[in-house]
Protein backbone atom coordinates (compact mmCIF):
# COMPACT_ATOMS: atom_id res chain seq x y z
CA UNK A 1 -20.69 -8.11 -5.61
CA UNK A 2 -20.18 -4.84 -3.98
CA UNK A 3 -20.94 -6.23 -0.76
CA UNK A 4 -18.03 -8.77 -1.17
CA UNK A 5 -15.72 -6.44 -2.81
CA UNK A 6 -15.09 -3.66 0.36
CA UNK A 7 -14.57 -6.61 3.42
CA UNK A 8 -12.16 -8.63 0.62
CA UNK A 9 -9.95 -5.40 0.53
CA UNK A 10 -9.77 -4.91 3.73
CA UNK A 11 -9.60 -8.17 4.56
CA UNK A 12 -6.39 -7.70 2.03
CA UNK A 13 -5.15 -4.90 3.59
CA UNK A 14 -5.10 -5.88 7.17
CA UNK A 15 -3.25 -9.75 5.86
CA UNK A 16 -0.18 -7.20 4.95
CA UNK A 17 -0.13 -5.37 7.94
CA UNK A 18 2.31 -7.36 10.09
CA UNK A 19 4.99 -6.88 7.49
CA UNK A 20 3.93 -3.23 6.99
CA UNK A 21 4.66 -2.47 10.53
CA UNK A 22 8.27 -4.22 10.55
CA UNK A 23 9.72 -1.87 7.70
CA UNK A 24 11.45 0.07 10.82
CA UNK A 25 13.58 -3.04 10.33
CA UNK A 26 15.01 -2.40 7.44
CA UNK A 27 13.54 -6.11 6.49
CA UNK A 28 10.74 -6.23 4.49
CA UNK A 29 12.49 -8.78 2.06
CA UNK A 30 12.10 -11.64 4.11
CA UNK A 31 7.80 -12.11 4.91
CA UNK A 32 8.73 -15.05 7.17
CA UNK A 33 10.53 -12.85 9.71
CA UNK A 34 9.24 -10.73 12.56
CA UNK A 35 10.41 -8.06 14.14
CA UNK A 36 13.38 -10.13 15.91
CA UNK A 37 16.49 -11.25 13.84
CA UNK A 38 15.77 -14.84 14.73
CA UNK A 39 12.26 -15.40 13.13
CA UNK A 40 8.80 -15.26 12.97
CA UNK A 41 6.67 -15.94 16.54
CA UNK A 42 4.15 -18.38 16.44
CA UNK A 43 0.32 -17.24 16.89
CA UNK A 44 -0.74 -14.72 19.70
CA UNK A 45 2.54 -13.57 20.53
CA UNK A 46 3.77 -12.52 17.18
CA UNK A 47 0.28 -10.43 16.43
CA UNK A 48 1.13 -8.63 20.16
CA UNK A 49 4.96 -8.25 19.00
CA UNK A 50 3.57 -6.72 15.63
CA UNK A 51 0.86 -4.39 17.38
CA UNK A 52 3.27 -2.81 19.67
CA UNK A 53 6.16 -2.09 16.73
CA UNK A 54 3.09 -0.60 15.35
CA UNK A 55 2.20 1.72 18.12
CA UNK A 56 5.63 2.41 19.39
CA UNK A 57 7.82 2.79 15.91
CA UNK A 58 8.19 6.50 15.23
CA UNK A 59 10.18 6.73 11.64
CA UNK A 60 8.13 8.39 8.68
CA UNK A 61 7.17 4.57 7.28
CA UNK A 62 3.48 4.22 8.08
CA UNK A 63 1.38 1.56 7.26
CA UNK A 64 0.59 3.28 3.54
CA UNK A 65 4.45 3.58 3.12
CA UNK A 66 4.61 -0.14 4.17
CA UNK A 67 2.39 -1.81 1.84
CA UNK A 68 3.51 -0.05 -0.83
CA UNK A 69 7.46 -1.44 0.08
CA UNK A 70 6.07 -4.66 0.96
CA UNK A 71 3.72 -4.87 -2.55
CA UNK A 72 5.80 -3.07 -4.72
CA UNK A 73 6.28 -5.68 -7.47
CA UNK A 74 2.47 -6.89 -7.80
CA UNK A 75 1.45 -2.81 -7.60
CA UNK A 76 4.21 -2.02 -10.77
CA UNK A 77 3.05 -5.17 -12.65
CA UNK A 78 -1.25 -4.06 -11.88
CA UNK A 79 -0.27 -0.42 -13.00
CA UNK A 80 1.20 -1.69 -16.35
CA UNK A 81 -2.57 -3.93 -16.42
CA UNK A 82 -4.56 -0.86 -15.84
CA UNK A 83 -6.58 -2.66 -13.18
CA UNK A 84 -6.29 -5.59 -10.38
CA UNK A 85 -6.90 -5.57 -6.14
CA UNK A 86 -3.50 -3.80 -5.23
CA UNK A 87 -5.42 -0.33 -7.44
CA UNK A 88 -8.46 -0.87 -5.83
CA UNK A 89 -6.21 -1.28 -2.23
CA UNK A 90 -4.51 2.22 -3.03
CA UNK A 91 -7.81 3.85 -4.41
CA UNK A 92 -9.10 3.03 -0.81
CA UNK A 93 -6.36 4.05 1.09
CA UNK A 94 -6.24 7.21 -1.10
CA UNK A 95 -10.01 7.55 -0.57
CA UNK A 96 -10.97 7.80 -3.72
CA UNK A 97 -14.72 7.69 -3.94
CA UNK A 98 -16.02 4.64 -6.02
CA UNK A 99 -17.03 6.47 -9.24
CA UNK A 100 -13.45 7.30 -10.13
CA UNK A 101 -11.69 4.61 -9.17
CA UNK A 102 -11.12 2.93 -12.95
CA UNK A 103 -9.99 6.89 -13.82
CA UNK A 104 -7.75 6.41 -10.52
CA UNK A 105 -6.33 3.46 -12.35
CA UNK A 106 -5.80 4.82 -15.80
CA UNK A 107 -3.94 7.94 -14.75
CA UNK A 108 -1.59 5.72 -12.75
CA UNK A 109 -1.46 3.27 -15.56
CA UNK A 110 -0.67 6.34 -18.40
CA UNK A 111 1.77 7.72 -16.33
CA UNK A 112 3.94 4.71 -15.50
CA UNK A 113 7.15 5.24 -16.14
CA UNK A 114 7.29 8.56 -14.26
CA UNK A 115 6.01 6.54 -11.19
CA UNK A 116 8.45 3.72 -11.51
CA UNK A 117 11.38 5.53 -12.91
CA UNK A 118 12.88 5.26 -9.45
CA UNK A 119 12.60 1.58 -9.09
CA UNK A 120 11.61 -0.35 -6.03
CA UNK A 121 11.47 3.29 -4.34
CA UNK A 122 8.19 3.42 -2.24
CA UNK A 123 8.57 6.76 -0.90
CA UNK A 124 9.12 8.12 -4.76
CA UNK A 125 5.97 5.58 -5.43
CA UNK A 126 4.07 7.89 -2.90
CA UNK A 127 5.02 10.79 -3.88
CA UNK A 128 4.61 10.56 -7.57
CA UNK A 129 0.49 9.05 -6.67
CA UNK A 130 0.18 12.21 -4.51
CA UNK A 131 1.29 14.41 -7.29
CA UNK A 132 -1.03 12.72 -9.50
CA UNK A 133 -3.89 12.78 -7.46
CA UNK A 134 -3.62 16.52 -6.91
CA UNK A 135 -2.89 16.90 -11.01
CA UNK A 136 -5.58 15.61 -12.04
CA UNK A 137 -8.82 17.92 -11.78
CA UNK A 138 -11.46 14.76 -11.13
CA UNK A 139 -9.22 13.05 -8.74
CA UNK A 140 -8.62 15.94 -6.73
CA UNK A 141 -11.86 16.41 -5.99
CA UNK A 142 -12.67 12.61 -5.40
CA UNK A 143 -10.17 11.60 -3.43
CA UNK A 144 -9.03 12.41 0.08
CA UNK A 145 -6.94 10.58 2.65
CA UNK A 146 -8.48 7.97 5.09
């Protein structure tokens, strides 16, 4: 099962990454668009479209910054759970080591309403799981940025 479980998340992670890389855009609402006003690109063309806004975009949204705008509802709804594949996603992109991932997800899930107070914020979403990480004596020591 462990086997399965580390190529399904990234596999999960990379599916998100063309909208992650349009949030210079301002347009994250709409999944079917691209980075043009008129629409979504069909096949190889939209992938090279997305890899260059990728490589040349220069405002502080990253790809982290991006899934969290882009996932924000299924992320607020797993927190309340305690558990699901958008925790394990940010455990991973947090690099939190394996062992302390379910403690990962129960500090984010007891501290809830300071994460979300500022809703559908994801810079305030960062923040707050940075502050938490680096509160939290086991975490700190587990987890480290990829």
């Amino acid at each position: 099962m462990q086997t399965f479980l580390k190529p399904a998340l990234l596999f999960f992670l990379i599916s998100f990454a063309s909208n992650a890389f349009a949030c210079h855009e301002g347009d994250f609402e709409s999944g079917s668009k691209g980075h043009h006003k008129f629409g979504k690109n069909i096949g190889i063309l939209q992938f090279t479209e997305n890899s260059t806004i990728s490589v040349s975009t220069t405002t502080s949204c990253d790809f982290y910054t991006g899934f969290l705008d882009s996932e924000y509802d299924f992320i607020q709804q797993q927190v309340a759970y305690g558990h699901g594949p958008h925790l394990d996603a940010l455990a991973m992109i947090n690099g939190c080591e394996e062992r302390v991932r379910t403690e990962f997800s129960k500090a984010l899930r007891v501290n809830y309403i300071e994460l979300f107070s500022d809703h559908n914020n994801p810079h305030a979403l960062r923040n707050g799981i940075e502050q938490l990480i680096d509160s939290n004596s086991k975490l700190k020591l587990s987890c480290r940025k990829v």
